[in-house]
N, C-alpha and C. Protein backbone atom coordinates (compact mmCIF):
# COMPACT_ATOMS: atom_id res chain seq x y z
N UNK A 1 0.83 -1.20 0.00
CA UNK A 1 0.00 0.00 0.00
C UNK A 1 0.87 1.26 0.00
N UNK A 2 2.16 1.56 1.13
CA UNK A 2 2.56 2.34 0.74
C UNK A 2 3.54 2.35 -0.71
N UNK A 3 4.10 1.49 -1.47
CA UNK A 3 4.52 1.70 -2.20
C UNK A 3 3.30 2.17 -3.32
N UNK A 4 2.66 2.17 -3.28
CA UNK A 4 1.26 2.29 -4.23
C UNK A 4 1.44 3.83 -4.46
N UNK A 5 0.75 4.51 -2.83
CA UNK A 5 1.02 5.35 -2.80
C UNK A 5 2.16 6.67 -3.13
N UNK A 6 3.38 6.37 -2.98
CA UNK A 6 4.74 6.12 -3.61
C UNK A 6 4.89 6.36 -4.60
N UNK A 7 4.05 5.77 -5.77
CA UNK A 7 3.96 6.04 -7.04
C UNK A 7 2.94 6.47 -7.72
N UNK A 8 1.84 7.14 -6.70
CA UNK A 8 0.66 7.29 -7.05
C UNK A 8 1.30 8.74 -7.02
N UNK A 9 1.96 9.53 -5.94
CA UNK A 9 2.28 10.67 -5.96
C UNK A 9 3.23 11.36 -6.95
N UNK A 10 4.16 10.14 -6.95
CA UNK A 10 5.47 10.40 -8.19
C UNK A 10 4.51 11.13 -9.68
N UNK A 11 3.35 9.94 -10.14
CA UNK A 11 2.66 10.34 -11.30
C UNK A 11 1.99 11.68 -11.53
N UNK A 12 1.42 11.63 -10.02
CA UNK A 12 0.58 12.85 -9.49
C UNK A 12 1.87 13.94 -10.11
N UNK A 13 3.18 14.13 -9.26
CA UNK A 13 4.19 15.26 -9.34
C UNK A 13 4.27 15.52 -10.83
N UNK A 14 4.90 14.63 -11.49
CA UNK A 14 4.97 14.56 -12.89
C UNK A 14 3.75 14.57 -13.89
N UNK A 15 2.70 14.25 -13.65
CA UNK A 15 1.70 15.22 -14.28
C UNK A 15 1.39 16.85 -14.19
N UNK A 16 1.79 17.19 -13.02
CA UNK A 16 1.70 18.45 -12.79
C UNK A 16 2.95 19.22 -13.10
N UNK A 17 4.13 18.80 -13.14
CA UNK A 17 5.12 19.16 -13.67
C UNK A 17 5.04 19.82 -15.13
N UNK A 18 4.46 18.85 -15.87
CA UNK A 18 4.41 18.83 -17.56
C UNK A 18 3.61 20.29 -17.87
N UNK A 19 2.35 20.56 -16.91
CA UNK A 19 1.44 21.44 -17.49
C UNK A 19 2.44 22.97 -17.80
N UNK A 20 3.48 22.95 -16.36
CA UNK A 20 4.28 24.19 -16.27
C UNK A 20 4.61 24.27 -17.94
N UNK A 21 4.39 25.93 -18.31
CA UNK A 21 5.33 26.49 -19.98
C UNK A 21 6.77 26.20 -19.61
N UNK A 22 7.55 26.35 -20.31
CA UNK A 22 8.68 26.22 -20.25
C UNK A 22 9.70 27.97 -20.22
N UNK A 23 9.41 27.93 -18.60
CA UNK A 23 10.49 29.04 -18.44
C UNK A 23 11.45 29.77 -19.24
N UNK A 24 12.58 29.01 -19.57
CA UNK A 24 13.35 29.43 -20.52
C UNK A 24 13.19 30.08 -21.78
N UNK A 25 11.81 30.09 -22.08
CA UNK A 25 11.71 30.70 -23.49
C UNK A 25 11.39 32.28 -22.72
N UNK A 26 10.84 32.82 -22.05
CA UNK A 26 11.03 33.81 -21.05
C UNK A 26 12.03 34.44 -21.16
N UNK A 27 13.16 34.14 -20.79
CA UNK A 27 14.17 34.41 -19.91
C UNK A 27 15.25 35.30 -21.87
N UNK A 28 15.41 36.97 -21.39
CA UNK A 28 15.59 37.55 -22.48
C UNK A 28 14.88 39.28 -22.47
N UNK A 29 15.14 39.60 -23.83
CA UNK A 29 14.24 41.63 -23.43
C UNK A 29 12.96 41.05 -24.62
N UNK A 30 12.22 41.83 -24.17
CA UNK A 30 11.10 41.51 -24.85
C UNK A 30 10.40 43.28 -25.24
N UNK A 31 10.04 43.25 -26.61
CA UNK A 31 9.57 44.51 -26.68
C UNK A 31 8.22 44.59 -27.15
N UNK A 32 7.11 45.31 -26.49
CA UNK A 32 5.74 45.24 -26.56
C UNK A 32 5.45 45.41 -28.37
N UNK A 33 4.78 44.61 -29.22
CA UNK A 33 3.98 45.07 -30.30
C UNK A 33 2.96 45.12 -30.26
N UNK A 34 1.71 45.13 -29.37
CA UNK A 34 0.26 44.99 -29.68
C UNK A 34 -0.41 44.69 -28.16
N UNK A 35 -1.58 45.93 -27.92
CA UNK A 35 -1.68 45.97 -26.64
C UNK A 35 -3.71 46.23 -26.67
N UNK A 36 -4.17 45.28 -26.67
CA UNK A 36 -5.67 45.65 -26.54
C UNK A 36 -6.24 45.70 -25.19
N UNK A 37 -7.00 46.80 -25.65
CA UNK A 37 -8.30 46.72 -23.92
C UNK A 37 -9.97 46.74 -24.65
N UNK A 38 -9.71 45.96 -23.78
CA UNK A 38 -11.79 45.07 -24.29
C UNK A 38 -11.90 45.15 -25.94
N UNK A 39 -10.61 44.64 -26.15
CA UNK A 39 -10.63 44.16 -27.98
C UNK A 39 -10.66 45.77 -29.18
N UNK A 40 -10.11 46.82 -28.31
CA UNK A 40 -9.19 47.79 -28.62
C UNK A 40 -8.16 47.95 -28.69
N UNK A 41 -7.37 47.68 -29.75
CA UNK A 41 -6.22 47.80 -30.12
C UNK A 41 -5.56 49.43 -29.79
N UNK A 42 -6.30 50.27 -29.73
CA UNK A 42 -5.58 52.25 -30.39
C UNK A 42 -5.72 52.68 -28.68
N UNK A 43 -5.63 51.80 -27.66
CA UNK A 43 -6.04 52.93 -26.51
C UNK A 43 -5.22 52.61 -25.69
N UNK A 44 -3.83 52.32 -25.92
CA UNK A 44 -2.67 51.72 -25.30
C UNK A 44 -0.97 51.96 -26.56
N UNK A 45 -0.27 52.63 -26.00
CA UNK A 45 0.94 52.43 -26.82
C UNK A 45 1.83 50.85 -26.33
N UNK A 46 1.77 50.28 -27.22
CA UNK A 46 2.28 49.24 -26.78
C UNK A 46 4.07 49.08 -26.93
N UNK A 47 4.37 49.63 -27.75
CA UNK A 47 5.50 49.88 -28.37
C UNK A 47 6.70 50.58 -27.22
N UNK A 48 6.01 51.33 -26.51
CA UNK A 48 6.85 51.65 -25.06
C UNK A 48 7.03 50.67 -24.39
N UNK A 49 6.53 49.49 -24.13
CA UNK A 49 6.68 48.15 -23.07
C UNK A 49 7.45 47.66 -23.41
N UNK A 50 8.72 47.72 -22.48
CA UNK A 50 9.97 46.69 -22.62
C UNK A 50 9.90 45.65 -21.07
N UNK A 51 10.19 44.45 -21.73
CA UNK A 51 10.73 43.47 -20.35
C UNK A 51 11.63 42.82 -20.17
N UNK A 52 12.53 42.46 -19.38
CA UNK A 52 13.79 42.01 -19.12
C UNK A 52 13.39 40.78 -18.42
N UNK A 53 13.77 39.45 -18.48
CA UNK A 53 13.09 38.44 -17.93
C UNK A 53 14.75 37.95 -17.43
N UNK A 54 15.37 37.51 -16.34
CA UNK A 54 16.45 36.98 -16.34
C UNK A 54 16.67 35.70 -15.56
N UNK A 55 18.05 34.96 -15.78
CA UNK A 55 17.73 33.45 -15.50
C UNK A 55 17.58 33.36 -13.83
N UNK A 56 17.78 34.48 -13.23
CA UNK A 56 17.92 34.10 -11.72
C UNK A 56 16.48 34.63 -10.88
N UNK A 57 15.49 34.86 -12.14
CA UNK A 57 14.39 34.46 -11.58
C UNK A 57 14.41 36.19 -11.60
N UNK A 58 14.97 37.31 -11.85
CA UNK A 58 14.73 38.67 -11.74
C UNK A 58 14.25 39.43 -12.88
N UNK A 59 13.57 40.24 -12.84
CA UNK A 59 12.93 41.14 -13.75
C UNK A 59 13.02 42.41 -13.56
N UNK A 60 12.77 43.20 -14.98
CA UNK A 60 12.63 44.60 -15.12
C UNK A 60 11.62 44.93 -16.22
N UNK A 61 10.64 45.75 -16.07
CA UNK A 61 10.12 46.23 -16.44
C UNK A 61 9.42 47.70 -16.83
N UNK A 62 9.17 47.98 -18.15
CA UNK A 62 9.18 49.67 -18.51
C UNK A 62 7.57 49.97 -19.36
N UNK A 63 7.55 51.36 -19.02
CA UNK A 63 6.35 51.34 -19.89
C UNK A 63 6.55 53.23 -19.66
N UNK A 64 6.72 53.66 -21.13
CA UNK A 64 7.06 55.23 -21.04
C UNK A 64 8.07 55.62 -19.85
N UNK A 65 7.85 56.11 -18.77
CA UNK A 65 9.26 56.77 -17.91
C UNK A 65 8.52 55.83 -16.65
N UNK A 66 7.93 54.65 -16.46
CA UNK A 66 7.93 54.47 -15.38
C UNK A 66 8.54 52.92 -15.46
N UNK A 67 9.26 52.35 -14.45
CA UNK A 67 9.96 51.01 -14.33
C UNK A 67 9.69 50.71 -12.84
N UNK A 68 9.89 48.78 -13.14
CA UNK A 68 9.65 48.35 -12.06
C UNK A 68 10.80 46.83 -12.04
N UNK A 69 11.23 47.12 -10.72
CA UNK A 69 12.11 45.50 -10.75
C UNK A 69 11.47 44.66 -9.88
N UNK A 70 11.84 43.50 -9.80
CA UNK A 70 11.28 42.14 -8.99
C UNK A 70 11.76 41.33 -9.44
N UNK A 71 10.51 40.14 -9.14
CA UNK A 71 10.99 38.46 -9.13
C UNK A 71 9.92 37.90 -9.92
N UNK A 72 10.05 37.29 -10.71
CA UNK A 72 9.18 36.33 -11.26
C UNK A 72 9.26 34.93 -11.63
N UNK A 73 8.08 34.23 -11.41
CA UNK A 73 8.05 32.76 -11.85
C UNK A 73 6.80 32.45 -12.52
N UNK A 74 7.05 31.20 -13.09
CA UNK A 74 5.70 30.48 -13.83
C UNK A 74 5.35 29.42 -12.92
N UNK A 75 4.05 29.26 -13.10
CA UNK A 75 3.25 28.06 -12.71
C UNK A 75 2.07 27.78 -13.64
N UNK A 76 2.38 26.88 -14.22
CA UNK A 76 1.26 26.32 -15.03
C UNK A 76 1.04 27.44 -16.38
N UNK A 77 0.37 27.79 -17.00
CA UNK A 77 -0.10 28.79 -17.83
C UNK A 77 0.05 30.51 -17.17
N UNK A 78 0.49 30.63 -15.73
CA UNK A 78 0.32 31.70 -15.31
C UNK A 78 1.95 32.27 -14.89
N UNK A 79 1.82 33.84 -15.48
CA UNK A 79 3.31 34.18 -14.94
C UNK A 79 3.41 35.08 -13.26
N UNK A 80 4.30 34.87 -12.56
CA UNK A 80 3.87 35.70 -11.53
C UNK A 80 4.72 36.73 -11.30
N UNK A 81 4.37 37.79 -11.19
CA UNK A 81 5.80 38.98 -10.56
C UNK A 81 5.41 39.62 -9.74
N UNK A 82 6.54 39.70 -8.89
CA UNK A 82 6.60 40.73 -7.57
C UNK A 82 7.53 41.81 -7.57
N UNK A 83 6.63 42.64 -7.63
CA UNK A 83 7.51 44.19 -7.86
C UNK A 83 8.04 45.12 -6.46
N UNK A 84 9.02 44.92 -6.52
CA UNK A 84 10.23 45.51 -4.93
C UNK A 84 8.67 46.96 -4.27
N UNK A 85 8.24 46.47 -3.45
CA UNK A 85 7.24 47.18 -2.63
C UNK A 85 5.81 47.02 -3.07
N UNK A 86 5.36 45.94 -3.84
CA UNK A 86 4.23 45.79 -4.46
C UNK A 86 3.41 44.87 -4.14
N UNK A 87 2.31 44.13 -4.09
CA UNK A 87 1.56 42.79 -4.05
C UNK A 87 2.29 41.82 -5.31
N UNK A 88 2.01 40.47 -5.09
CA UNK A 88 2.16 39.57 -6.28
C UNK A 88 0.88 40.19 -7.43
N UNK A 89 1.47 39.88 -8.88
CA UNK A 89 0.24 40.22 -9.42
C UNK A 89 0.90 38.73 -10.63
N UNK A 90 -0.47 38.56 -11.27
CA UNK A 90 -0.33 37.14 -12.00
C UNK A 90 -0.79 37.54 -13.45
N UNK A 91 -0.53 36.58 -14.34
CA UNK A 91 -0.84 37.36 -15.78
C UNK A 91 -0.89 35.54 -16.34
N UNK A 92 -2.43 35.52 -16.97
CA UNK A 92 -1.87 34.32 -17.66
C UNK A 92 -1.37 34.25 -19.07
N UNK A 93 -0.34 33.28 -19.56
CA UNK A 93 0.15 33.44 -20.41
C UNK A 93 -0.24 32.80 -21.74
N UNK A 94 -1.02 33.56 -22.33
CA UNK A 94 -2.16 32.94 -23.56
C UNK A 94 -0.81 32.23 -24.70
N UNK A 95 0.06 32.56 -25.13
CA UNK A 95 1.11 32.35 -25.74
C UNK A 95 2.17 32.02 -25.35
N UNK A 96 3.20 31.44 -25.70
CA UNK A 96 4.61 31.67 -25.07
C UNK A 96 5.61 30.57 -26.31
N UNK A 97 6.43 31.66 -26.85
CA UNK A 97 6.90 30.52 -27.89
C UNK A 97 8.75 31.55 -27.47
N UNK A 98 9.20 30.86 -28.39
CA UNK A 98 10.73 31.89 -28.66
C UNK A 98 10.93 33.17 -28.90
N UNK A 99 10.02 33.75 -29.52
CA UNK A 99 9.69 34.53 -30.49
C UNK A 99 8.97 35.74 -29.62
N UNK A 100 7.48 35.08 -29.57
CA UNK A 100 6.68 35.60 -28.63
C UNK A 100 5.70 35.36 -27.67
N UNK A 101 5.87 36.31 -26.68
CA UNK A 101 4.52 35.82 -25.76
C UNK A 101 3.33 37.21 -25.28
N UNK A 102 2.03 36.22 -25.15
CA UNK A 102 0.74 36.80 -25.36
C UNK A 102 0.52 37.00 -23.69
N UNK A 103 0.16 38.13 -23.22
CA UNK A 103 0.00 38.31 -21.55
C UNK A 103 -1.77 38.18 -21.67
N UNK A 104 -2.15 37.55 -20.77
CA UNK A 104 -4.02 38.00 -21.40
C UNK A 104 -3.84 38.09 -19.45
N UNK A 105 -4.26 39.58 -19.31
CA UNK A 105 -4.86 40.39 -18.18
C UNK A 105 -6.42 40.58 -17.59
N UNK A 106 -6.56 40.95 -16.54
CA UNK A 106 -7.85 41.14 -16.34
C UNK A 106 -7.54 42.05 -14.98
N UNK A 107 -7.76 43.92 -15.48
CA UNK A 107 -7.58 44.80 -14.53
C UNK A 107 -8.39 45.34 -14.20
N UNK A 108 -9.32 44.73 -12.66
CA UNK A 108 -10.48 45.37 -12.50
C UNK A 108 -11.64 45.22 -13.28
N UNK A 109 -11.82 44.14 -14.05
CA UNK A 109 -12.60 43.63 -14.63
C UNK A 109 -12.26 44.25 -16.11
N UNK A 110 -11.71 45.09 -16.01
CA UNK A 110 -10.98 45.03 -17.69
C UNK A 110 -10.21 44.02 -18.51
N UNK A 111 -10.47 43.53 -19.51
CA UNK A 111 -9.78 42.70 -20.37
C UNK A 111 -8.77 43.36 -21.18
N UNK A 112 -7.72 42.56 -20.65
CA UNK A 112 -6.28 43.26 -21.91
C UNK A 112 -5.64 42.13 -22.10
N UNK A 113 -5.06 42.21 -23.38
CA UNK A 113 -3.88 41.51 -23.74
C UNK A 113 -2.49 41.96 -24.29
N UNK A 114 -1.52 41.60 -24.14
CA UNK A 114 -0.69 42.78 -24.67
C UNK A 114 0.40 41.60 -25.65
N UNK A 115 0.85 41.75 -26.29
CA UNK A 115 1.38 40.75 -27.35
C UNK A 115 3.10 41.70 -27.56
N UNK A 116 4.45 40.22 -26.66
CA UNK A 116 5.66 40.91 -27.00
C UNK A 116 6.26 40.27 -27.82
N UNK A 117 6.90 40.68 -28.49
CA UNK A 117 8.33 40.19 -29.21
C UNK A 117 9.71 40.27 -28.88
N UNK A 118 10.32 39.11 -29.08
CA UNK A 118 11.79 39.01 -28.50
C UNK A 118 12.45 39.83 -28.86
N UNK A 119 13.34 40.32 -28.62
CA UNK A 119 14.33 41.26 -29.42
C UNK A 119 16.11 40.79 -29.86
């Protein structure tokens, strides 16, 4: 029985393992191309959003003259960052390839997505 168990959890871990994106495609500067709110593309410059994703789990982030550093990780479809004096805030990640990744937000019941490219 306990070996059952044993390997009931191992499968359990490793199923849940797999769902995680794969970090590493993250990790790099990323520059905003395409930023909608409630399926408005024109009411956001997206083109100001830069992100710095780095391997030790640290971040930077810009948008016109304001920046923010922290920590971030993935879990499952969702990215998380903590900004030096801030709450955690979570973003799930509709996309995530080499190239690019898709943030799909929800601020205050607003819908955004903002779409970056690697640089």
């Amino acid at each position: 029985m306990k070996n059952l168990f044993i390997a009931f959890f191992a499968i359990l871990t490793l199923a849940a393992c797999q769902n995680d994106l794969d970090r590493n495609l993250l990790i790099g500067n990323w520059q905003g191309s395409k930023w909608t709110v409630n399926g408005d593309a024109n009411q956001r410059d997206a083109t100001s959003v830069k992100f710095t994703f780095n391997e030790d789990g640290t971040y930077t982030a810009s948008y016109g003259s304001q920046t923010e550093q922290g920590t971030w990780y993935i879990s499952g479809d969702k990215l998380y960052t903590h900004a030096e004096g801030q709450q955690e805030k979570k973003v799930r990640l509709e996309e995530l390839s080499a190239t690019k990744v898709v943030f799909d937000m929800n601020r205050a019941g607003t819908s955004e997505k903002m779409t970056l490219v690697k640089e």
